[in-house]
C-alpha atoms as a PDB file:
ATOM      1  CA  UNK A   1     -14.517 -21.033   4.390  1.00  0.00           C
ATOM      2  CA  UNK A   2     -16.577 -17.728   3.406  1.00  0.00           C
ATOM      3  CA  UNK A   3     -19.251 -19.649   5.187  1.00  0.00           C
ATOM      4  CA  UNK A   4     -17.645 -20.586   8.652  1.00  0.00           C
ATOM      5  CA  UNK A   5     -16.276 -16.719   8.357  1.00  0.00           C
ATOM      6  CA  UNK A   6     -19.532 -14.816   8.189  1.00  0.00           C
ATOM      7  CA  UNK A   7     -21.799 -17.282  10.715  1.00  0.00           C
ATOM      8  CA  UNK A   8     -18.674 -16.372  12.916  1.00  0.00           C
ATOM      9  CA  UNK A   9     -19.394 -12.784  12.446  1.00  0.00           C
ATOM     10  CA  UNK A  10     -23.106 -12.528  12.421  1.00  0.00           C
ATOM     11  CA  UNK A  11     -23.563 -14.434  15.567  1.00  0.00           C
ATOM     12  CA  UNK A  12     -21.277 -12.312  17.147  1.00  0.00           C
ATOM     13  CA  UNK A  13     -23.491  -9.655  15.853  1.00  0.00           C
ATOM     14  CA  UNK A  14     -26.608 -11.292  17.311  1.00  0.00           C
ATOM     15  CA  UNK A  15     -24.741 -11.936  21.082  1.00  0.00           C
ATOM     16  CA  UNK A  16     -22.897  -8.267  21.409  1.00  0.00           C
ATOM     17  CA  UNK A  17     -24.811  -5.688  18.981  1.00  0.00           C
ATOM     18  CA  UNK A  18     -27.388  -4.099  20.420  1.00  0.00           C
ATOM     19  CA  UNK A  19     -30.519  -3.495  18.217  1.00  0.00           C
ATOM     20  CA  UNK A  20     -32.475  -0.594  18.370  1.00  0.00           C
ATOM     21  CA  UNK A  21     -36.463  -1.392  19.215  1.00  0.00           C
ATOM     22  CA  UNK A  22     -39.095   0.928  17.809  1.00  0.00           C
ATOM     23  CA  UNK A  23     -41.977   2.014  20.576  1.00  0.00           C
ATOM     24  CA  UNK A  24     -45.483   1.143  19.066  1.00  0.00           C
ATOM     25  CA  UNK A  25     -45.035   1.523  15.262  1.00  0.00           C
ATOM     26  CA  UNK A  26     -44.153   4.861  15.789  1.00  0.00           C
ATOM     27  CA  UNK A  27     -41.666   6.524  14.255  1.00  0.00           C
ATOM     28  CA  UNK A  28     -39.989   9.927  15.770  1.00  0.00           C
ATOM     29  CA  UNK A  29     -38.958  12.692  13.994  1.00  0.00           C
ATOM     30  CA  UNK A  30     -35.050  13.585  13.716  1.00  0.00           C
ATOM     31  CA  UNK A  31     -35.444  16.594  15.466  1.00  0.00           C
ATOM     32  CA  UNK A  32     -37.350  15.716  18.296  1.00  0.00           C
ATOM     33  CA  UNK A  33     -34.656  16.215  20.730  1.00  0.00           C
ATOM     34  CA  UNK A  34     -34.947  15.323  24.740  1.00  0.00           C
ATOM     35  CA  UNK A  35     -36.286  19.374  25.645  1.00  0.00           C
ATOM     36  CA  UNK A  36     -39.048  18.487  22.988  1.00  0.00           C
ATOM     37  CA  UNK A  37     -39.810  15.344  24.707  1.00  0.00           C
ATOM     38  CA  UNK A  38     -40.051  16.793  27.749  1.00  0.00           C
ATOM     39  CA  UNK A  39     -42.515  19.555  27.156  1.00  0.00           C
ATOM     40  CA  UNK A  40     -44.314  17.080  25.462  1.00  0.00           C
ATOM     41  CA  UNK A  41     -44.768  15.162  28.865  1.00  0.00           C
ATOM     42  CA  UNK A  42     -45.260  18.504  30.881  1.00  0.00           C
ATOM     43  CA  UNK A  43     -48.178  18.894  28.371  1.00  0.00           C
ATOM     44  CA  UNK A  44     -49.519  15.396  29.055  1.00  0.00           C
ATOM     45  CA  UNK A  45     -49.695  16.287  32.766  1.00  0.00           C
ATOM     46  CA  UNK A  46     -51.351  19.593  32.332  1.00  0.00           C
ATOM     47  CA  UNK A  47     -54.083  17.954  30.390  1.00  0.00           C
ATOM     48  CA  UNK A  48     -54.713  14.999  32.979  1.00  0.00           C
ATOM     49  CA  UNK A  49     -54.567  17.529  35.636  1.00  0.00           C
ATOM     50  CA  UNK A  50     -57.256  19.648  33.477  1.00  0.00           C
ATOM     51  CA  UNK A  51     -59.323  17.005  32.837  1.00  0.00           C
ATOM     52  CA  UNK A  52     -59.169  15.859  36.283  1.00  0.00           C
ATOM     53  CA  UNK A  53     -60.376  18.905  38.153  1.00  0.00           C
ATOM     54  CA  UNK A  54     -61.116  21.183  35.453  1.00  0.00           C
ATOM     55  CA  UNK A  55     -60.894  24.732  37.194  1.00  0.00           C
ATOM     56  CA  UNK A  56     -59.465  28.118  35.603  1.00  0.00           C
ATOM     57  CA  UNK A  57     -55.638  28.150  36.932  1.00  0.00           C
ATOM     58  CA  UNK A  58     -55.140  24.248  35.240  1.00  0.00           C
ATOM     59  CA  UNK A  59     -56.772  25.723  31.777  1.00  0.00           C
ATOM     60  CA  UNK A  60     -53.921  28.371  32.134  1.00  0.00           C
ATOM     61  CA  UNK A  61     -51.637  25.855  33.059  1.00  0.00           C
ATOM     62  CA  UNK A  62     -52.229  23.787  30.212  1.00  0.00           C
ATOM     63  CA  UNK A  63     -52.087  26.347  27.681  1.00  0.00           C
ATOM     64  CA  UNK A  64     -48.880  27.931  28.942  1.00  0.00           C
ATOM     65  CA  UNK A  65     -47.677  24.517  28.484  1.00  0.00           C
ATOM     66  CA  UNK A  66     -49.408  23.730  24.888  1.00  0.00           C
ATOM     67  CA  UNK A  67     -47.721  27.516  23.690  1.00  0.00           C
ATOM     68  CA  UNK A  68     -44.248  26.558  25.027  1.00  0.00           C
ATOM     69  CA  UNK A  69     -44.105  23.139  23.246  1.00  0.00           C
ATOM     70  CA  UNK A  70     -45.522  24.661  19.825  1.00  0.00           C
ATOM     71  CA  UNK A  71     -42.441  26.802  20.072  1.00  0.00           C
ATOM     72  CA  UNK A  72     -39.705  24.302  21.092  1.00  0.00           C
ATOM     73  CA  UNK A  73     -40.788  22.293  18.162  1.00  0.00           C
ATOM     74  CA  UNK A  74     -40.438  25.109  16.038  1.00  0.00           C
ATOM     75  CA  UNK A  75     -37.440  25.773  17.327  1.00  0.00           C
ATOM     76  CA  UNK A  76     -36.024  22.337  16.906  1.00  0.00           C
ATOM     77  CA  UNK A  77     -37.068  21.674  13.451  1.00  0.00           C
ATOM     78  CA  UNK A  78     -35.769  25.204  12.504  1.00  0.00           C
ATOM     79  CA  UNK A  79     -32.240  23.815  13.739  1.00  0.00           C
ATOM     80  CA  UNK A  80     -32.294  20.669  12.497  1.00  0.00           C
ATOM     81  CA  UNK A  81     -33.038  22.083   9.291  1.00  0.00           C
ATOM     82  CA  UNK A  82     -30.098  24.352   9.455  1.00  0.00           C
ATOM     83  CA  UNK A  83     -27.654  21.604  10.595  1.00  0.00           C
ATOM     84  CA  UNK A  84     -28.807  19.578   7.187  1.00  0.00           C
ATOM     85  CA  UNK A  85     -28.087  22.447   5.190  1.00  0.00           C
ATOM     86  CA  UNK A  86     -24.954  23.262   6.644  1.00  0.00           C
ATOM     87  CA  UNK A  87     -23.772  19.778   6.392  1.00  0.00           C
ATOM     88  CA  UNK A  88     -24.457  18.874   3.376  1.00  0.00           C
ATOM     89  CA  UNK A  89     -21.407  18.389   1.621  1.00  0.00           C
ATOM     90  CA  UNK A  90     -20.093  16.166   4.491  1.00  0.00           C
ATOM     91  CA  UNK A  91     -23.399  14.443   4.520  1.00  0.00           C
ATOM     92  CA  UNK A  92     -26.010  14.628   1.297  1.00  0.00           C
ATOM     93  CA  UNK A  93     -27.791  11.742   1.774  1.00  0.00           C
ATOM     94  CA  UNK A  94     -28.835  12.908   5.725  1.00  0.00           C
ATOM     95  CA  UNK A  95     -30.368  16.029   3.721  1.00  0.00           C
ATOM     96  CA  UNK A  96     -31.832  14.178   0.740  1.00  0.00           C
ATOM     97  CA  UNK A  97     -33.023  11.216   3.388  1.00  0.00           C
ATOM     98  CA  UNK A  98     -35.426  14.539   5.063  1.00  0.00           C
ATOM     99  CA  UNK A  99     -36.216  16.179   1.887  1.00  0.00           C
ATOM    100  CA  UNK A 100     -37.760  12.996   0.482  1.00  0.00           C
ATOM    101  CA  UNK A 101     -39.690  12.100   3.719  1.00  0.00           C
ATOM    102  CA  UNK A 102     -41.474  15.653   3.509  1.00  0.00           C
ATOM    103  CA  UNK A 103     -42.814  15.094   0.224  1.00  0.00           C
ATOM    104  CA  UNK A 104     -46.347  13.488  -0.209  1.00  0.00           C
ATOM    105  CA  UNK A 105     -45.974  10.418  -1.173  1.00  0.00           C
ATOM    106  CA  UNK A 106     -48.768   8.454  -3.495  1.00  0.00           C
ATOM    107  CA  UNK A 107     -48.966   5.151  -4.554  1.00  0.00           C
ATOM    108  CA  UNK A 108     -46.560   3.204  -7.032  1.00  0.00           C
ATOM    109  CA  UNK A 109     -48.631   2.284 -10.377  1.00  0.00           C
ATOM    110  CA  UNK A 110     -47.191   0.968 -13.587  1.00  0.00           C
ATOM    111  CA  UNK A 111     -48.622   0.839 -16.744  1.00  0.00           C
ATOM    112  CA  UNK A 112     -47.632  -1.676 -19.403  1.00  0.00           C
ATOM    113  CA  UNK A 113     -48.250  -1.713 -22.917  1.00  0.00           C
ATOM    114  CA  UNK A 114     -51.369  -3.338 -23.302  1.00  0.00           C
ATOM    115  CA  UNK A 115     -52.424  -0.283 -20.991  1.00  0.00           C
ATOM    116  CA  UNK A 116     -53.238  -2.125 -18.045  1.00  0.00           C
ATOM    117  CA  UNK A 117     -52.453  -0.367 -14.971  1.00  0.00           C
ATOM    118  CA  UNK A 118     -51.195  -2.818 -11.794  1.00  0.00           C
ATOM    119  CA  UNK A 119     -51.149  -0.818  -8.650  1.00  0.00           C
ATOM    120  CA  UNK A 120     -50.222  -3.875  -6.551  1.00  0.00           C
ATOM    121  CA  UNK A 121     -46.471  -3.777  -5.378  1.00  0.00           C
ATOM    122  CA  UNK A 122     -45.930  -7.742  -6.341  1.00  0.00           C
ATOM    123  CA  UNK A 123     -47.621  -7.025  -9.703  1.00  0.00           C
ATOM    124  CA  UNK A 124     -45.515  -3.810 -10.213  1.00  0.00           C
ATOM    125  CA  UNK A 125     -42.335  -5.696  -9.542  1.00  0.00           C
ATOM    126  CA  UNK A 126     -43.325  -8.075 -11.780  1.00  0.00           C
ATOM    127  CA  UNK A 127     -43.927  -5.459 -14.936  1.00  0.00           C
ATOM    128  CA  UNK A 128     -41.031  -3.613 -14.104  1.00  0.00           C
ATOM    129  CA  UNK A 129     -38.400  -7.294 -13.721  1.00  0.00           C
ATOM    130  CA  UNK A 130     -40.386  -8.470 -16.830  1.00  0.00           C
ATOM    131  CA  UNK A 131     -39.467  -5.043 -18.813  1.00  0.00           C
ATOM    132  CA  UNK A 132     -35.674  -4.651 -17.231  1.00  0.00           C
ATOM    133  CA  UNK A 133     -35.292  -7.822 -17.930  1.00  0.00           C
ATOM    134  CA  UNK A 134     -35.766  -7.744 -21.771  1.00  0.00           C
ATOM    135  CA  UNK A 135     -34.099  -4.691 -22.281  1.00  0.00           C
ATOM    136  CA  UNK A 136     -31.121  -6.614 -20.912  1.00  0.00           C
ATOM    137  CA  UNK A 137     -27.899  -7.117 -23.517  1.00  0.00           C
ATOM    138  CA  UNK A 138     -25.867 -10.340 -23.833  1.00  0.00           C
ATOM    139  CA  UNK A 139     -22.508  -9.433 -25.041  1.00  0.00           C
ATOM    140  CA  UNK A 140     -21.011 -11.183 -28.390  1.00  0.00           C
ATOM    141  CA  UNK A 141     -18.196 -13.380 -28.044  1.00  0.00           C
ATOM    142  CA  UNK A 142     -15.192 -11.763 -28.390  1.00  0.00           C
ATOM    143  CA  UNK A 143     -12.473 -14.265 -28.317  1.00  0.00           C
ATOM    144  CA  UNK A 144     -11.736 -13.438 -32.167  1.00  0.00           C
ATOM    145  CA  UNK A 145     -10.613 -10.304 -31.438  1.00  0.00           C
ATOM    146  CA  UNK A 146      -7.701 -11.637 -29.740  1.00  0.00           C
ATOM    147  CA  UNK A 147      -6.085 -12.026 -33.267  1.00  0.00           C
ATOM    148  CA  UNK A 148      -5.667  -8.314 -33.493  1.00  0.00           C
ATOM    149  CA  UNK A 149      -4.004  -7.359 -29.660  1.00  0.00           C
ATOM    150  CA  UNK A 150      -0.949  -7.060 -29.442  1.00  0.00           C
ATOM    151  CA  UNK A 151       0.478  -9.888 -26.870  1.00  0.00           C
ATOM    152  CA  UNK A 152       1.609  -8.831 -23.798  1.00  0.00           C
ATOM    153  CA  UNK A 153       2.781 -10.895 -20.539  1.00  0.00           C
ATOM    154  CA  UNK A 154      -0.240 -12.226 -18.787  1.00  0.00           C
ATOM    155  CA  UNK A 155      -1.423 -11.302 -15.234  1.00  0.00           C
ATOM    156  CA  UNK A 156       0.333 -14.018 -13.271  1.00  0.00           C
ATOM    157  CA  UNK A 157      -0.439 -14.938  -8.973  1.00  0.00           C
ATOM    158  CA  UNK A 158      -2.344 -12.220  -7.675  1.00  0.00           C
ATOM    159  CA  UNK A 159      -1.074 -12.255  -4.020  1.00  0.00           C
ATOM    160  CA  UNK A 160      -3.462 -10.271  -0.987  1.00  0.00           C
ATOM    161  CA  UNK A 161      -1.819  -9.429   1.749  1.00  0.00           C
ATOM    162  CA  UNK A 162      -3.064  -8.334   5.390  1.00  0.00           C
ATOM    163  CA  UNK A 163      -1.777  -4.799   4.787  1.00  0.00           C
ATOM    164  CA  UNK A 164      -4.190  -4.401   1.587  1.00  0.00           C
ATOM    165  CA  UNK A 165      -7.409  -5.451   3.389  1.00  0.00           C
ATOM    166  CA  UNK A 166      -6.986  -3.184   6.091  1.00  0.00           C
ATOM    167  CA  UNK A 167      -6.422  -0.081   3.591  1.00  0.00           C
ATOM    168  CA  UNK A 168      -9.582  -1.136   2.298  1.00  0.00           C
ATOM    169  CA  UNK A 169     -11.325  -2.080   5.526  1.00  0.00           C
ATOM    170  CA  UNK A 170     -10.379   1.491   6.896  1.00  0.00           C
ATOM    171  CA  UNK A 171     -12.054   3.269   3.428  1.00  0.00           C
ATOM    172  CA  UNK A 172     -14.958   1.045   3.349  1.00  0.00           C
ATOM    173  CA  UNK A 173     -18.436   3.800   3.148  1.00  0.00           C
ATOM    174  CA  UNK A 174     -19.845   3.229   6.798  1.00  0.00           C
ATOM    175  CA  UNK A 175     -23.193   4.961   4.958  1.00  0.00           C
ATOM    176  CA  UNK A 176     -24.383   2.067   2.864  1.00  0.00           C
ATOM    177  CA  UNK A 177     -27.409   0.195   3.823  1.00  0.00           C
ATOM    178  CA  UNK A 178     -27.389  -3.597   4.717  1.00  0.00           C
ATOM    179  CA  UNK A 179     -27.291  -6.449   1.940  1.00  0.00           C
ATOM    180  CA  UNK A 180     -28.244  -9.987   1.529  1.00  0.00           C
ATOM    181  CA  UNK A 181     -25.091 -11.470   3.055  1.00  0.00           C
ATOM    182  CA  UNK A 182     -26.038  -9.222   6.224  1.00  0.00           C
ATOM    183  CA  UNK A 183     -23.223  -7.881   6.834  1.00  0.00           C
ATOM    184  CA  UNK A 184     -23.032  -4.048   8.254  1.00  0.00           C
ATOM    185  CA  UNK A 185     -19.974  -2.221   6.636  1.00  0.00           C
ATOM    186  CA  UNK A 186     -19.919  -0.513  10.581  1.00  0.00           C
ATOM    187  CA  UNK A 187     -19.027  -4.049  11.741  1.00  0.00           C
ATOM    188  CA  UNK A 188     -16.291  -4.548   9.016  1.00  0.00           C
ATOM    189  CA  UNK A 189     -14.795  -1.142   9.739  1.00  0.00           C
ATOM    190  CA  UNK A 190     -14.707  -1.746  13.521  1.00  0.00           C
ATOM    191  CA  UNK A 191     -13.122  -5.012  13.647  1.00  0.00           C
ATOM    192  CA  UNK A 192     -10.637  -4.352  10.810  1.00  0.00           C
ATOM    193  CA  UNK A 193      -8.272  -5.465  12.524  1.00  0.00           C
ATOM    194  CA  UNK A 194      -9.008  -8.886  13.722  1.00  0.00           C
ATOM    195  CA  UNK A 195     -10.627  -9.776  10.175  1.00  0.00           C
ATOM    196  CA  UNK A 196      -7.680  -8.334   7.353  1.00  0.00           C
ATOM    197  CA  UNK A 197      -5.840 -11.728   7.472  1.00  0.00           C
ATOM    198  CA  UNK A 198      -9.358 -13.845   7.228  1.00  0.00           C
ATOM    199  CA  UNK A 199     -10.226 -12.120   4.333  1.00  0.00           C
ATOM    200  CA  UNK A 200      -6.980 -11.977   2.844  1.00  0.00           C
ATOM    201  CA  UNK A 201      -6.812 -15.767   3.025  1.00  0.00           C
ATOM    202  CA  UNK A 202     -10.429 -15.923   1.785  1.00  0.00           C
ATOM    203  CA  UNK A 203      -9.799 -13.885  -1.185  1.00  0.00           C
ATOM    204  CA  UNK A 204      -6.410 -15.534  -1.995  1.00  0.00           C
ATOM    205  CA  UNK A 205      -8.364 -18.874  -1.920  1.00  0.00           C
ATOM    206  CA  UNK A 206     -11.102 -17.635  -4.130  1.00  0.00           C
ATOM    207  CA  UNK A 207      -8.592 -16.314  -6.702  1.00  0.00           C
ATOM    208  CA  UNK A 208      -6.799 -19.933  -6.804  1.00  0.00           C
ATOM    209  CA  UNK A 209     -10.396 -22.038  -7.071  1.00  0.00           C
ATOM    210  CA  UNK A 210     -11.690 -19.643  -9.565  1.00  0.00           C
ATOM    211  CA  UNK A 211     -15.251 -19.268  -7.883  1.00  0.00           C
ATOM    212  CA  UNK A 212     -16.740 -16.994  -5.877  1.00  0.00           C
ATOM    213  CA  UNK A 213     -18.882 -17.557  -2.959  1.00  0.00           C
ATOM    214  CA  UNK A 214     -22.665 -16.744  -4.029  1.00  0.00           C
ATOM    215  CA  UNK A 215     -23.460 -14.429  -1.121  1.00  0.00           C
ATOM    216  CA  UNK A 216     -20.785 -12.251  -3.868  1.00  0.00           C
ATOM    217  CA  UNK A 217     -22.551 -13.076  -6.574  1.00  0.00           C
ATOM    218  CA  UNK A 218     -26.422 -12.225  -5.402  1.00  0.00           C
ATOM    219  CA  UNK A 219     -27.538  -8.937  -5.617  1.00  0.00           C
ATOM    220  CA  UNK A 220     -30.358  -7.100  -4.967  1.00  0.00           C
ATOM    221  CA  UNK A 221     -31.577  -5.388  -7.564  1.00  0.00           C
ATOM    222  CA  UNK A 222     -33.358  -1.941  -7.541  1.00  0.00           C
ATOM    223  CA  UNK A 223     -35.739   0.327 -10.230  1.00  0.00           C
ATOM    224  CA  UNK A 224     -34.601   3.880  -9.680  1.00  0.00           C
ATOM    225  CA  UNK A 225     -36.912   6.382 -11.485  1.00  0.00           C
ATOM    226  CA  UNK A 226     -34.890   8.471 -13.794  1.00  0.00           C
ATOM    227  CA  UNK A 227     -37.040  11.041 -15.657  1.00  0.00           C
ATOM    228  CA  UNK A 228     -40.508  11.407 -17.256  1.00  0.00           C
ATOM    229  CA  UNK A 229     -43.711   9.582 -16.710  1.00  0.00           C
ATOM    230  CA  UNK A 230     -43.418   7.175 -12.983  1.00  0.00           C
ATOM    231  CA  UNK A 231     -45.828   5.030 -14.642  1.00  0.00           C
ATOM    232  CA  UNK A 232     -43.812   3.822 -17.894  1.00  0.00           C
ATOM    233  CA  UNK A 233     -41.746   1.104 -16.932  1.00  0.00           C
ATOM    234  CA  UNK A 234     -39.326   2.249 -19.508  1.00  0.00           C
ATOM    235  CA  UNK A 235     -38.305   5.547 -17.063  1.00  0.00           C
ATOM    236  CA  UNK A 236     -36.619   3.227 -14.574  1.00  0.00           C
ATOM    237  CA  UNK A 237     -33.111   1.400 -14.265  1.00  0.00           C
ATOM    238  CA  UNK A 238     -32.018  -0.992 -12.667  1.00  0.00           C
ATOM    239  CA  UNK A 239     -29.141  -0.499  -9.518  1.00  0.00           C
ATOM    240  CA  UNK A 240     -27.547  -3.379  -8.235  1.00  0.00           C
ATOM    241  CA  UNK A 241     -27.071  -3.868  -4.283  1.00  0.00           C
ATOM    242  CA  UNK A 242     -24.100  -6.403  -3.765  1.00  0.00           C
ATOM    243  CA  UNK A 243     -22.518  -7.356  -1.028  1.00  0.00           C
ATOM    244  CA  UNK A 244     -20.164  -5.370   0.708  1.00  0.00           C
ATOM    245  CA  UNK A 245     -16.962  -7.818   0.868  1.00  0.00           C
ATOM    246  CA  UNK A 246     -17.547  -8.686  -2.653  1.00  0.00           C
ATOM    247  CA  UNK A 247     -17.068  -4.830  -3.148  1.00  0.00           C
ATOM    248  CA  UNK A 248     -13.836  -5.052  -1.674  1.00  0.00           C
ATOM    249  CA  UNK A 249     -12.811  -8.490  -4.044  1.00  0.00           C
ATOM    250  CA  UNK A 250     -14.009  -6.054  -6.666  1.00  0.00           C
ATOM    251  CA  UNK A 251     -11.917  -3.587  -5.807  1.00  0.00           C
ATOM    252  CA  UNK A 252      -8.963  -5.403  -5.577  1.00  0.00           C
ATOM    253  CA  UNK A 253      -8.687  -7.358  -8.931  1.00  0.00           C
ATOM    254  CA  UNK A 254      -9.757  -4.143 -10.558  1.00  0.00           C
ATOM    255  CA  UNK A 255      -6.758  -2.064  -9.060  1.00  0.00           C
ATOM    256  CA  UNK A 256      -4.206  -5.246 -10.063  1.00  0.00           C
ATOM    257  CA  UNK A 257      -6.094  -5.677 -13.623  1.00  0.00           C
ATOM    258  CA  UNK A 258      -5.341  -1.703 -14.160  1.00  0.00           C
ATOM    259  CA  UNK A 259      -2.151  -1.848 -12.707  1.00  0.00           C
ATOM    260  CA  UNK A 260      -0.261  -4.101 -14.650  1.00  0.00           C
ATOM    261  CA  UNK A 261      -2.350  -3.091 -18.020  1.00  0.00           C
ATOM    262  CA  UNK A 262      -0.554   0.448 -17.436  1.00  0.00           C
ATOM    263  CA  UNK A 263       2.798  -1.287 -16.503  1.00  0.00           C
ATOM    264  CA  UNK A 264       2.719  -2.521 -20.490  1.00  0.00           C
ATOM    265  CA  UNK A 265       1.526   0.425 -22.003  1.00  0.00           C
ATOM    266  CA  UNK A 266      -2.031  -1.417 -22.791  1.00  0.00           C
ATOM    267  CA  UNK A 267      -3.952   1.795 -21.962  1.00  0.00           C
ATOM    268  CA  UNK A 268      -2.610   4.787 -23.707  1.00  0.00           C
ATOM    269  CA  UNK A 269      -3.296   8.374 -22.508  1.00  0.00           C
ATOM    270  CA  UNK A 270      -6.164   8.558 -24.973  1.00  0.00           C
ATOM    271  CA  UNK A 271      -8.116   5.567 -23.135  1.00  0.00           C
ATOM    272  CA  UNK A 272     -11.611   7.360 -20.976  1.00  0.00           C
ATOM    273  CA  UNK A 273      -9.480   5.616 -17.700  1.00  0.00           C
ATOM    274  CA  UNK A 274     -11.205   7.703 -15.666  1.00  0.00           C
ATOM    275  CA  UNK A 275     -13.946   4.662 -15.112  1.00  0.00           C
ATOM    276  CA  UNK A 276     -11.262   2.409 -14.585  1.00  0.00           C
ATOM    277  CA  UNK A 277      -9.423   3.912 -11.563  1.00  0.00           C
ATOM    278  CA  UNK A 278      -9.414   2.837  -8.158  1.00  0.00           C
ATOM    279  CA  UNK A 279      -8.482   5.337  -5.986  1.00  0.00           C
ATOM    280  CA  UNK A 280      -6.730   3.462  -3.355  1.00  0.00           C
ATOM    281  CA  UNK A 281      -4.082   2.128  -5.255  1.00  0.00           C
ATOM    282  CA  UNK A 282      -3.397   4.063  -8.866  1.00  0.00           C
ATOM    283  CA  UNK A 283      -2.585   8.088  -8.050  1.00  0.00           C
ATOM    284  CA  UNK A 284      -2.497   9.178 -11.625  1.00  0.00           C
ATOM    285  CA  UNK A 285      -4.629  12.039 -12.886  1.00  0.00           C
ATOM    286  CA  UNK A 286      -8.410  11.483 -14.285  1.00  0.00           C
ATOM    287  CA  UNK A 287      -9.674  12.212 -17.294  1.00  0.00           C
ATOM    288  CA  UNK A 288     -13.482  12.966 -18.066  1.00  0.00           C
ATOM    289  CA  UNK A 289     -14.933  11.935 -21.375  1.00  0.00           C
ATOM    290  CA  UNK A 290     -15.390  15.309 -22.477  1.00  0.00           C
ATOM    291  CA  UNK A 291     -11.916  16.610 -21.857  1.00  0.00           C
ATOM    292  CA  UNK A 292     -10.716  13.379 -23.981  1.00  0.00           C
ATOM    293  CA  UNK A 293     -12.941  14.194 -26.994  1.00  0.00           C
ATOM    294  CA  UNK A 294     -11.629  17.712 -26.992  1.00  0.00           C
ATOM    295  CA  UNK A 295      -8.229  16.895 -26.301  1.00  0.00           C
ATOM    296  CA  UNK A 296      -8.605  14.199 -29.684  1.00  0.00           C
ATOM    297  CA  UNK A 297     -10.185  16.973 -31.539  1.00  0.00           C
ATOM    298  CA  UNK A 298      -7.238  19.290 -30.505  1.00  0.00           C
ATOM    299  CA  UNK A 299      -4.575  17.120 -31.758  1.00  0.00           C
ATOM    300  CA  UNK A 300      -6.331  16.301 -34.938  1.00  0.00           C
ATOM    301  CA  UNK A 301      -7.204  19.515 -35.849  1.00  0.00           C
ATOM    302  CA  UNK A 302      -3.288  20.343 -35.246  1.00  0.00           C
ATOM    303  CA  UNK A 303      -2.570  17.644 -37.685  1.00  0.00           C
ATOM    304  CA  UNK A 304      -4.581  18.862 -40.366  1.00  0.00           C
ATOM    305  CA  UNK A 305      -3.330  22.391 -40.261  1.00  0.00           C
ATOM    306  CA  UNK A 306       0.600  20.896 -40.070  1.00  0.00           C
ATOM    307  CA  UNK A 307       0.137  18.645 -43.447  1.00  0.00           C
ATOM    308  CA  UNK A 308      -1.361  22.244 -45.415  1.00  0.00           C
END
């Protein structure tokens, strides 16, 4: 079914979505508006014309035209730059995204601990999936601790209705780049509409079978330097890119999982549930880790100096 749904929607993707083409490798700078491009042509002339005749007045011409260029792109990258800035609560990652490609950027090496230094991207992938992958934990089996819970009424049908999927359709972050089931969350959002009840039924089916399609359960996986030395594979971790509608599956069993947990006073107010919340569904207030631990501390500290 997940299948039949998304070849559905990327061929309608292929027939009716424009693509955007680059021109010759080249890649244009964000504040190269259509003035700049303009001048840039008027300077193009000038030159031919120079070249072409090559008398006094087209000299003139052509640097008139070379100084008024200079200072449009000035200009437009001083604006630009004053748009990021001003935006950048609404939009970091358009500010971040020019910051980075400003910086000079040198070649990826990794270093492993025999001290053999692979400057090849395939070989650096390698090191680093060999390393993230031994640092990974496998969790113990907890099924013994069972013993101790106290019992409460199990999670019974979870039921998805149209009404749900478009909430989440209409929240979904338009920002986030493509993943390996290829599909756009700008295509979700603008045809949330005509796909709520596909997915809905989807979801509702892959609740009842128990399995999820593996599109869901793929992920591309990242190293994002954290700190230190960019040559110790030890200064990465690892970020996971899933797909986009298994975000939203995600989503959903989290909020009902969390819901009916609070319903029978599972989680008390000491719980860190601030990791836990989904936003969409549960309105209560968070709680950081920090003011928990002081707000423990608090009460015990109270304690003490009531039993003295």
């Amino acid at each position: 079914m997940w299948q039949m749904f998304r070849g559905h929607l990327c061929g309608v993707l292929c027939r009716y979505v424009p693509m955007i083409q680059g021109k010759d490798g080249r890649v244009q700078e964000p504040w190269c508006i259509k003035a700049v491009v303009n001048l840039v042509e008027k300077k193009r002339r000038a030159y031919e014309r120079l070249k072409k005749l090559g008398n006094d007045r087209d000299l003139e011409d052509y640097k008139a035209s070379r100084k008024e260029l200079k200072n449009e792109i000035r200009r437009a990258r001083r604006d630009h730059e004053k748009a990021l800035a001003s935006r950048i609560k609404e939009n970091p990652k358009a500010f971040y995204k020019y910051v980075k490609s400003k910086r000079i950027r040198r070649e990826r090496t990794i270093k492993c601990d025999s001290g053999k230094v692979y400057m090849e991207p395939e070989e650096t992938a390698k090191v680093l999936n060999e390393y993230l992958a031994s640092v990974f934990t496998t969790e113990e089996d907890l099924s013994d601790c069972w013993d101790d819970v106290q019992q409460t009424e199990k999670l019974g049908h979870i039921d998805i209705k149209k009404e749900d999927m478009l909430e989440l359709l209409e929240n979904i972050k338009l920002d986030k780049s493509l993943k390996l089931d290829k599909m756009y969350p700008r295509l979700l959002w603008e045809v949330r509409e005509e796909i709520a009840d596909p997915l809905a039924i989807i979801f509702a089916s892959s609740i009842g079978t128990g399995e999820a399609p593996e599109d869901w359960r793929v992920a591309d996986v990242v190293p994002l330097f954290k700190k230190g030395s960019r040559d110790s594979p030890g200064n990465y971790r690892p970020v996971s890119l899933t797909s986009a509608v298994g975000k939203l599956m995600e989503k959903i069993l989290r909020g009902r999982i969390y819901g009916h947990l609070e319903r029978h006073n599972v989680i008390t107010k000491s719980h860190f549930d601030h990791k836990l919340l989904p936003q969409y569904t549960v309105k209560t207030k968070q709680r950081s880790s920090r003011t928990m631990v002081l707000h423990e501390t608090t009460q015990n500290y109270t304690r003490l100096s009531e039993t003295t």
